[in-house]
C-alpha atoms as a PDB file:
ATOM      1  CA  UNK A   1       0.000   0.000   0.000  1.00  0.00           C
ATOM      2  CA  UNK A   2       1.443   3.874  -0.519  1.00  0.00           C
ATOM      3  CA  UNK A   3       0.831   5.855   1.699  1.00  0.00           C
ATOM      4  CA  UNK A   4       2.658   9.829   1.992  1.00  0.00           C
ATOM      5  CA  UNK A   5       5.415   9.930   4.522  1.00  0.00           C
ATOM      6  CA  UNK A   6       2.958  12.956   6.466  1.00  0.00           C
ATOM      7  CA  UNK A   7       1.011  10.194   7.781  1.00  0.00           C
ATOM      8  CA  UNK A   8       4.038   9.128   9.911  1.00  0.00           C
ATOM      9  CA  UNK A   9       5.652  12.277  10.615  1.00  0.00           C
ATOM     10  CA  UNK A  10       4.960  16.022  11.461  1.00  0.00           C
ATOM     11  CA  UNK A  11       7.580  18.593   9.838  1.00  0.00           C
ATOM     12  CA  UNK A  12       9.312  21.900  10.511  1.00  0.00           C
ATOM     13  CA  UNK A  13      11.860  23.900   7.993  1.00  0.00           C
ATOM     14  CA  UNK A  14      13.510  27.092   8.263  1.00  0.00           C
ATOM     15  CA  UNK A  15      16.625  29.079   6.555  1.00  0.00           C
ATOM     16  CA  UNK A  16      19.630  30.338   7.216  1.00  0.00           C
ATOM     17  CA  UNK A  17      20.892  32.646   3.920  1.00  0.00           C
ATOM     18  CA  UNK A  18      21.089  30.233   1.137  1.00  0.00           C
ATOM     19  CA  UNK A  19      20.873  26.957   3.372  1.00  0.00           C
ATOM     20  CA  UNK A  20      17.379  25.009   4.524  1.00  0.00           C
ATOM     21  CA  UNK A  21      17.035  22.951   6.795  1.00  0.00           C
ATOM     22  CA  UNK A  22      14.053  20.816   7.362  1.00  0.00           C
ATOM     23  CA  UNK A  23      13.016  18.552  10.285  1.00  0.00           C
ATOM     24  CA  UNK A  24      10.956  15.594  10.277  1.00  0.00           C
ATOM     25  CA  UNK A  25      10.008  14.619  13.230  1.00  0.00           C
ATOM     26  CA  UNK A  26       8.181  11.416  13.737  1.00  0.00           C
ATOM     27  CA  UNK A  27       4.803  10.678  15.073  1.00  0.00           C
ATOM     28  CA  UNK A  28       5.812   7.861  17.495  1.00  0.00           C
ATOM     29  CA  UNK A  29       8.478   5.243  17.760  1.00  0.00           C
ATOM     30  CA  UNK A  30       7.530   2.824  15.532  1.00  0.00           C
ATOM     31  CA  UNK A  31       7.451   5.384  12.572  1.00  0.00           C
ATOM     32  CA  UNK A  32      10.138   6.785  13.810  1.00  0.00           C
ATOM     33  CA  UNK A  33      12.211   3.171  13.285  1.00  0.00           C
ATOM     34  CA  UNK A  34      10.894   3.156  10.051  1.00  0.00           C
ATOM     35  CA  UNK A  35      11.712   6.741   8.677  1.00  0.00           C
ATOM     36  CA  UNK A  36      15.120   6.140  10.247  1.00  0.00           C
ATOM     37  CA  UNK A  37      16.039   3.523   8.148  1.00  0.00           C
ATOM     38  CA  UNK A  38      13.887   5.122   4.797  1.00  0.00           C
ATOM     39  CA  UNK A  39      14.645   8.220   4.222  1.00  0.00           C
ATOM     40  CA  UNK A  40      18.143   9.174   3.516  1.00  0.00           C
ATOM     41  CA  UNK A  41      19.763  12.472   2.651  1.00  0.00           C
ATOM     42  CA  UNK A  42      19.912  11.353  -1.464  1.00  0.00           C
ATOM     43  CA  UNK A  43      15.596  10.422  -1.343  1.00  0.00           C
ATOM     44  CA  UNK A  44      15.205  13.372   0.279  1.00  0.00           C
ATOM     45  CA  UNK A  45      17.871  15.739  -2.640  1.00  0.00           C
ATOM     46  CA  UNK A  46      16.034  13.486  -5.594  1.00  0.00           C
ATOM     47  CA  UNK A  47      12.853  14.355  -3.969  1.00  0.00           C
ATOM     48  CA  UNK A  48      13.306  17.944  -4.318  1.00  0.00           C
ATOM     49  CA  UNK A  49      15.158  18.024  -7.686  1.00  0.00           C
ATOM     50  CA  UNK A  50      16.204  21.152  -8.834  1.00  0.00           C
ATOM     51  CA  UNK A  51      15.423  23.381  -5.632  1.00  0.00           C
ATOM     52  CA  UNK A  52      18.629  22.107  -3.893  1.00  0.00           C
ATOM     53  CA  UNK A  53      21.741  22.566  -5.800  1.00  0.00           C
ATOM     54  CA  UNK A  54      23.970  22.068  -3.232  1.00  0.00           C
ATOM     55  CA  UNK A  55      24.489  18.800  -0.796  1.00  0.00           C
ATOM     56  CA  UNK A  56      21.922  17.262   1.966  1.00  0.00           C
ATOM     57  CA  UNK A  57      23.134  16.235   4.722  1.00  0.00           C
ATOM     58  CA  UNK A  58      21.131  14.409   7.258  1.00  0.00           C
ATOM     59  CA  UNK A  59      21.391  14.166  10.816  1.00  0.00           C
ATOM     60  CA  UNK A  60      19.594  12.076  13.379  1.00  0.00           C
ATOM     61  CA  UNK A  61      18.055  13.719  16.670  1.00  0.00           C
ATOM     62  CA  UNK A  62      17.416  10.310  19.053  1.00  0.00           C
ATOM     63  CA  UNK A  63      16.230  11.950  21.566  1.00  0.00           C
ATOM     64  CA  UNK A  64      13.402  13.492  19.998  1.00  0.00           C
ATOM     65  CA  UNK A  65      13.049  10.754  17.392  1.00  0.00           C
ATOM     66  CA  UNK A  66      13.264  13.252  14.804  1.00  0.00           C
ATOM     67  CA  UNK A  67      15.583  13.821  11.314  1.00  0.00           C
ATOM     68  CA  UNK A  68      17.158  17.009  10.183  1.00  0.00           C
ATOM     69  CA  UNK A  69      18.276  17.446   7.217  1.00  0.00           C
ATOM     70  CA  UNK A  70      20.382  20.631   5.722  1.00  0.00           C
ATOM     71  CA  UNK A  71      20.189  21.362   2.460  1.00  0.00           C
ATOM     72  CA  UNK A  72      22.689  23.766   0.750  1.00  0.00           C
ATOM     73  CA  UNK A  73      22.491  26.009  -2.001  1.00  0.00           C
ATOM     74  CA  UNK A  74      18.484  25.261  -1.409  1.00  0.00           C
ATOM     75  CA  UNK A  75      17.237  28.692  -1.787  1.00  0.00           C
ATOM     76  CA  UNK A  76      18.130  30.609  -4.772  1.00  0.00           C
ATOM     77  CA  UNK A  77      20.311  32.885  -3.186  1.00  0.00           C
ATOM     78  CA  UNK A  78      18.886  33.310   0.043  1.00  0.00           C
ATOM     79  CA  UNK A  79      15.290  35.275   1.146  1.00  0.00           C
ATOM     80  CA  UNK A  80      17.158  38.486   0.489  1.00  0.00           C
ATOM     81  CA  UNK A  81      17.887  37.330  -3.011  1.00  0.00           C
ATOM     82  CA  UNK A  82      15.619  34.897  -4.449  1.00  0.00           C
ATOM     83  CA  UNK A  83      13.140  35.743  -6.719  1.00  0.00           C
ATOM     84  CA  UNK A  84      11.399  32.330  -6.104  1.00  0.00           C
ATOM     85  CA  UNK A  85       7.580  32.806  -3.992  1.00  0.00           C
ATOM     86  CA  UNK A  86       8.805  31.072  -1.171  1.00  0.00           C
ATOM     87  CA  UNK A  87      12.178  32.635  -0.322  1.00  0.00           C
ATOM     88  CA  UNK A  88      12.198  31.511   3.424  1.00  0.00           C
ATOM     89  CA  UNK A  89      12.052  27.477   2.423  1.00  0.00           C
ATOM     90  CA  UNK A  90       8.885  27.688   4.482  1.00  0.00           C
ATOM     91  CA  UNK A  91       7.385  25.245   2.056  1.00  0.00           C
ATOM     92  CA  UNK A  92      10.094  22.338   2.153  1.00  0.00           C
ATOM     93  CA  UNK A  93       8.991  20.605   5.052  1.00  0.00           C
ATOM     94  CA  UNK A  94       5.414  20.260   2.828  1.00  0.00           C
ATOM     95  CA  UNK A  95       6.991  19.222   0.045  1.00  0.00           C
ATOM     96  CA  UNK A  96       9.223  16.095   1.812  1.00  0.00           C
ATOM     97  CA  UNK A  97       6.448  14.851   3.999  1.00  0.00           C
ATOM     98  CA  UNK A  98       4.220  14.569   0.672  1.00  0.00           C
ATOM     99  CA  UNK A  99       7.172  11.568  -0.258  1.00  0.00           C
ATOM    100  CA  UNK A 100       5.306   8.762  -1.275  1.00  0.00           C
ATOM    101  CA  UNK A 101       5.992   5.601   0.932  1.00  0.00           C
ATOM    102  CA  UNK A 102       5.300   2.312   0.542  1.00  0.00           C
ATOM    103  CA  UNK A 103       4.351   0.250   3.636  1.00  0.00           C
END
């Protein structure tokens, strides 16, 4: 069955000049087990194609069963910069969790 990865995780993403960084943090332990062993720093770059020129990196948070992942050269310049609607990277957090996911 495919389901959308927002049905086992919440997410959060911010910016820093021309870097994003979005969280996804999981809805309980079992998802979290699963997402851990998923969703890796190249799904997530593929995922977003051509909005992240740069690297992803991703790191795990344990402790808050939760993955962030910082993406570079993700924002057209930066919010200061980018002629692109959302500038902030606001968005990015939407557009991983909508990752299909098989079961």
């Amino acid at each position: 069955m495919t389901k959308r990865l927002y049905d086992l995780a919440y997410g959060r993403s911010g910016d820093k000049g021309n870097i994003a960084n979005i969280s996804v943090i999981a809805r309980n332990s079992e998802a979290y087990t699963e997402i851990k062993s998923k969703l890796t720093a190249e799904r997530v770059k593929a995922h977003l194609g051509d909005l992240v020129k740069g690297d992803v990196i991703r790191y795990e948070v344990d402790n808050i069963e939760a993955l962030n992942f910082v993406c570079y050269q993700a924002l057209d310049g930066g919010a200061t910069r980018s002629l692109r609607i959302d500038q902030l990277g606001k968005s990015l957090a939407g557009a991983v969790l909508y990752i299909e996911w098989e079961e």
